[in-house]
Protein backbone atom coordinates (compact mmCIF):
# COMPACT_ATOMS: atom_id res chain seq x y z
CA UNK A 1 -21.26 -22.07 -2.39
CA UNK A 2 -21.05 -24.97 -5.09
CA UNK A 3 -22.71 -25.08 -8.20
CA UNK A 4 -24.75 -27.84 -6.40
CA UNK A 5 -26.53 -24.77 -4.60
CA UNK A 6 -27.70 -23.97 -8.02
CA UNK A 7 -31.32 -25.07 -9.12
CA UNK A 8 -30.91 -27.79 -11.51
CA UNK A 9 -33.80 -26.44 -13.77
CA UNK A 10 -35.91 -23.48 -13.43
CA UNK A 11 -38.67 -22.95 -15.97
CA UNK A 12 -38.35 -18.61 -17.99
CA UNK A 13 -41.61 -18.10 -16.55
CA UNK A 14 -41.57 -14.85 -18.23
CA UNK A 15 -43.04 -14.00 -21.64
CA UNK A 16 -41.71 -11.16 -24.10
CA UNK A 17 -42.29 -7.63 -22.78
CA UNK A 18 -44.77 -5.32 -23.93
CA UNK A 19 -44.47 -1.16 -23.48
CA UNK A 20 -41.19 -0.91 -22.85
CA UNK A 21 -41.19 -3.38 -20.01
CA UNK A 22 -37.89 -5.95 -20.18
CA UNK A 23 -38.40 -9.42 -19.18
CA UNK A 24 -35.93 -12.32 -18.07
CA UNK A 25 -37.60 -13.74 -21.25
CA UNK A 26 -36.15 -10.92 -23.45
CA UNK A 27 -32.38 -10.74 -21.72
CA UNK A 28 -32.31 -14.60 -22.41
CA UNK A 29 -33.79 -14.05 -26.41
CA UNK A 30 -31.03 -11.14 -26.91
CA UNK A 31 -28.16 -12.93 -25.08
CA UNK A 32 -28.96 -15.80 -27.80
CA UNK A 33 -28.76 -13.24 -30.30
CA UNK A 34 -24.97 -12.85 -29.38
CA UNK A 35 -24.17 -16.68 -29.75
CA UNK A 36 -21.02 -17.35 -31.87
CA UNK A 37 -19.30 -13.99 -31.81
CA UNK A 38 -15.82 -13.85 -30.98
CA UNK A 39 -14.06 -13.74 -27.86
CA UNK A 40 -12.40 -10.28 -27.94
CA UNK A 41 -10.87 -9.16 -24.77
CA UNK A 42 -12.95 -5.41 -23.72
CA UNK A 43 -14.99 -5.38 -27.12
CA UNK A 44 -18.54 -5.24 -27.26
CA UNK A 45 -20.18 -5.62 -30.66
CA UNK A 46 -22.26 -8.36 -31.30
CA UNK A 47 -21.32 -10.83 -34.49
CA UNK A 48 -17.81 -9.02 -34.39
CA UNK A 49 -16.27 -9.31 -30.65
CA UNK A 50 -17.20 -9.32 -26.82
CA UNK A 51 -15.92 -11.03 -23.78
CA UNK A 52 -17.78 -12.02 -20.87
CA UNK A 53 -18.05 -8.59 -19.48
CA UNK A 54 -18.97 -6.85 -22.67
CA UNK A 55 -22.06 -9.78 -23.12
CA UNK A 56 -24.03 -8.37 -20.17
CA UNK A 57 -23.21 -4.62 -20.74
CA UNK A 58 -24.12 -5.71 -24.54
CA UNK A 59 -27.44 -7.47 -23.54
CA UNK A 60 -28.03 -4.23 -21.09
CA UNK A 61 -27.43 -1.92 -23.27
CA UNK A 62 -29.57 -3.19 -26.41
CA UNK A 63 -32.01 -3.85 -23.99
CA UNK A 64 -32.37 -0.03 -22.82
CA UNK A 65 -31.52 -1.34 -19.42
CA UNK A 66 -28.63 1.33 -19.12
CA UNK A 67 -27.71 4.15 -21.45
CA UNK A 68 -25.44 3.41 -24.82
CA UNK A 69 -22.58 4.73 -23.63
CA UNK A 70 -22.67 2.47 -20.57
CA UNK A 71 -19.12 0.54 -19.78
CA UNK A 72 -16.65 -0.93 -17.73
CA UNK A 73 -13.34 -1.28 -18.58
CA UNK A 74 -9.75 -1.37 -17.59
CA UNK A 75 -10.04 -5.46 -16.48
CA UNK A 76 -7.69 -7.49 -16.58
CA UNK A 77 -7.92 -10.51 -19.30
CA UNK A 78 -8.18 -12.59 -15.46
CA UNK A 79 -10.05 -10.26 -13.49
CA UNK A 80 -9.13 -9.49 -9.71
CA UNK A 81 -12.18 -11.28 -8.13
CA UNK A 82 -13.08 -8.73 -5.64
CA UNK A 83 -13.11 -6.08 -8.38
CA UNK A 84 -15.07 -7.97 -10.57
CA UNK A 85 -18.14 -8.53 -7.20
CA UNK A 86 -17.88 -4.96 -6.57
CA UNK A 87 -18.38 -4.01 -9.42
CA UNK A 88 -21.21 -6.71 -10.03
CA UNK A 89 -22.89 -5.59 -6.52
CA UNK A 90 -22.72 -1.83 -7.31
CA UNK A 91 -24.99 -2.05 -10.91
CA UNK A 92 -26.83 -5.44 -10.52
CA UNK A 93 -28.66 -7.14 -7.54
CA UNK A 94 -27.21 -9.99 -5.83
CA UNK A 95 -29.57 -12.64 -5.49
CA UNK A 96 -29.18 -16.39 -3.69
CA UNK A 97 -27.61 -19.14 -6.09
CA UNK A 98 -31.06 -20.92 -5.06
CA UNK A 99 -33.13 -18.15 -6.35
CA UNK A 100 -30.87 -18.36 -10.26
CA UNK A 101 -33.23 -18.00 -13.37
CA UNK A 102 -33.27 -17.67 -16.50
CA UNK A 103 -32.42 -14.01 -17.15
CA UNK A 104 -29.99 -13.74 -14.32
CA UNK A 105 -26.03 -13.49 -14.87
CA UNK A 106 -24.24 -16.06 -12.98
CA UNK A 107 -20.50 -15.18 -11.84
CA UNK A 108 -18.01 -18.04 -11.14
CA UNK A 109 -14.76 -18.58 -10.86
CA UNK A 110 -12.34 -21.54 -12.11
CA UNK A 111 -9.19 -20.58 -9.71
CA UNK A 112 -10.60 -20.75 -5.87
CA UNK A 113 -6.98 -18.53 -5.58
CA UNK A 114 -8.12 -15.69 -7.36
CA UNK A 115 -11.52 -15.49 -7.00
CA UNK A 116 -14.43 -14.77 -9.18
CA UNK A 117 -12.95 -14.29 -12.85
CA UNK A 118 -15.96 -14.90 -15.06
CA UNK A 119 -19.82 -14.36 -16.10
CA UNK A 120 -22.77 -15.55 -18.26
CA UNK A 121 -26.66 -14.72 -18.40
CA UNK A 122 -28.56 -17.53 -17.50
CA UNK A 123 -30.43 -19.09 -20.04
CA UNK A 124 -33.27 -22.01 -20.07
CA UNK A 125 -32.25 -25.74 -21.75
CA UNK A 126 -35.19 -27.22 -24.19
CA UNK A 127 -35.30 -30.38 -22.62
CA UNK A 128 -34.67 -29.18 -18.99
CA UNK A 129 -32.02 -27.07 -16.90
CA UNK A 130 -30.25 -23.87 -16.49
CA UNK A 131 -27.90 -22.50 -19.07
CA UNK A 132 -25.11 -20.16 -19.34
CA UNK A 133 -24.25 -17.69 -22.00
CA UNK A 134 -21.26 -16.42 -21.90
CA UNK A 135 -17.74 -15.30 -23.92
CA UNK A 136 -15.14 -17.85 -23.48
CA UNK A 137 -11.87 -17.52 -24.97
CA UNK A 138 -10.93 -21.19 -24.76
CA UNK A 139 -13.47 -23.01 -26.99
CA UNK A 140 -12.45 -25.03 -28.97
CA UNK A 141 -11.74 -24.06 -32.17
CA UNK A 142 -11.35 -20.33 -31.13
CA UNK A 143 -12.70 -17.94 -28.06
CA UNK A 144 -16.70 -17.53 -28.90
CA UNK A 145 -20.41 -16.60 -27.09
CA UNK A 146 -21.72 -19.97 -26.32
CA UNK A 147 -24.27 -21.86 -24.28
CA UNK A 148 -23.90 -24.76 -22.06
CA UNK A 149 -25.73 -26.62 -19.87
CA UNK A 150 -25.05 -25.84 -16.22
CA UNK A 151 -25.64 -28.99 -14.80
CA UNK A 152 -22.68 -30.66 -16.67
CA UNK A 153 -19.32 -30.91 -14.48
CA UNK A 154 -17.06 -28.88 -15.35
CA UNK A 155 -12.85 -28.86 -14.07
CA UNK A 156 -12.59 -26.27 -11.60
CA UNK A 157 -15.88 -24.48 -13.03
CA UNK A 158 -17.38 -23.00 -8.70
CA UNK A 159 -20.24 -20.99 -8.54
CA UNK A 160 -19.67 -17.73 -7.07
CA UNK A 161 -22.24 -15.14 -6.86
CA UNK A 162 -25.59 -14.38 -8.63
CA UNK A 163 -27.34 -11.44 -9.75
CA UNK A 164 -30.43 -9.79 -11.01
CA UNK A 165 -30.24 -7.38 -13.63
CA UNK A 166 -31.37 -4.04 -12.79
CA UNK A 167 -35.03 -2.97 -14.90
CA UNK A 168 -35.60 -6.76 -15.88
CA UNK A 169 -39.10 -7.97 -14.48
């Protein structure tokens, strides 16, 4: 898989949920919600710290998706890849790069050697194209939730996997 297998632009063709029924529309609105905290390896507090994992347990868990007290932990700052998909394939549904909305966490690697190290919730770009949010601890000017368009290249930057979140309609 490349992240030419990835749709260059899908529209959120979800609105806000109503009756306790989570959309891709509302994991996209609360992932933006996180934007600009900082990188902190294993946290998971929103303006204060989170990392890439602790983003989409974050999102999940403000979301009701899974309980508060939800968590993995014990990671590596570079995950083992293998870990990191079995992991992703026992709490989330794997889905087809092809099939990547908004809503959906992406999971990519930027070593082919070690395998899937990273992850972001797809987001939708105002003037066209997939987004990712996601906790990266080598922005510039310091590690920090941000969003970038997905169709920009990026060094080494391989789509690896995608999933649905579990409860999101």
């Amino acid at each position: 898989m490349t992240s030419g297998d990835i749709p260059s632009y899908a529209p959120l063709d979800s609105a806000p949920g109503e009756n306790g029924i989570v959309t891709r529309h509302d994991v996209v609105k609360e992932a933006r919600e996180w934007l600009h905290t900082p990188y902190r390896h294993q946290h998971r507090a929103k303006g204060y710290g989170v990392d890439c994992v602790g983003l989409v347990i974050g999102v999940a868990r403000n979301l009701g998706l899974v309980p508060p007290t939800f968590d993995v932990n014990g990671y590596a700052a570079t995950p083992d890849g293998k870990t990191m998909l079995a992991t992703c394939d026992r709490f989330m549904d794997r889905i087809a790069l092809h099939l990547l909305r908004p809503g959906n966490v992406l999971v990519y690697e930027f070593d082919a050697r070690l395998g899937p190290q990273h992850m972001g919730i797809v987001g939708d770009h105002m003037e066209g194209g997939l987004t990712v949010i996601q906790a990266l601890s080598t922005t510039p000017g310091g590690g920090r939730v941000i969003e970038w368009n997905i169709a920009r290249p990026r060094k080494n930057w391989r789509a690896s996997a995608a999933y649905a979140l579990r409860g999101v309609r």
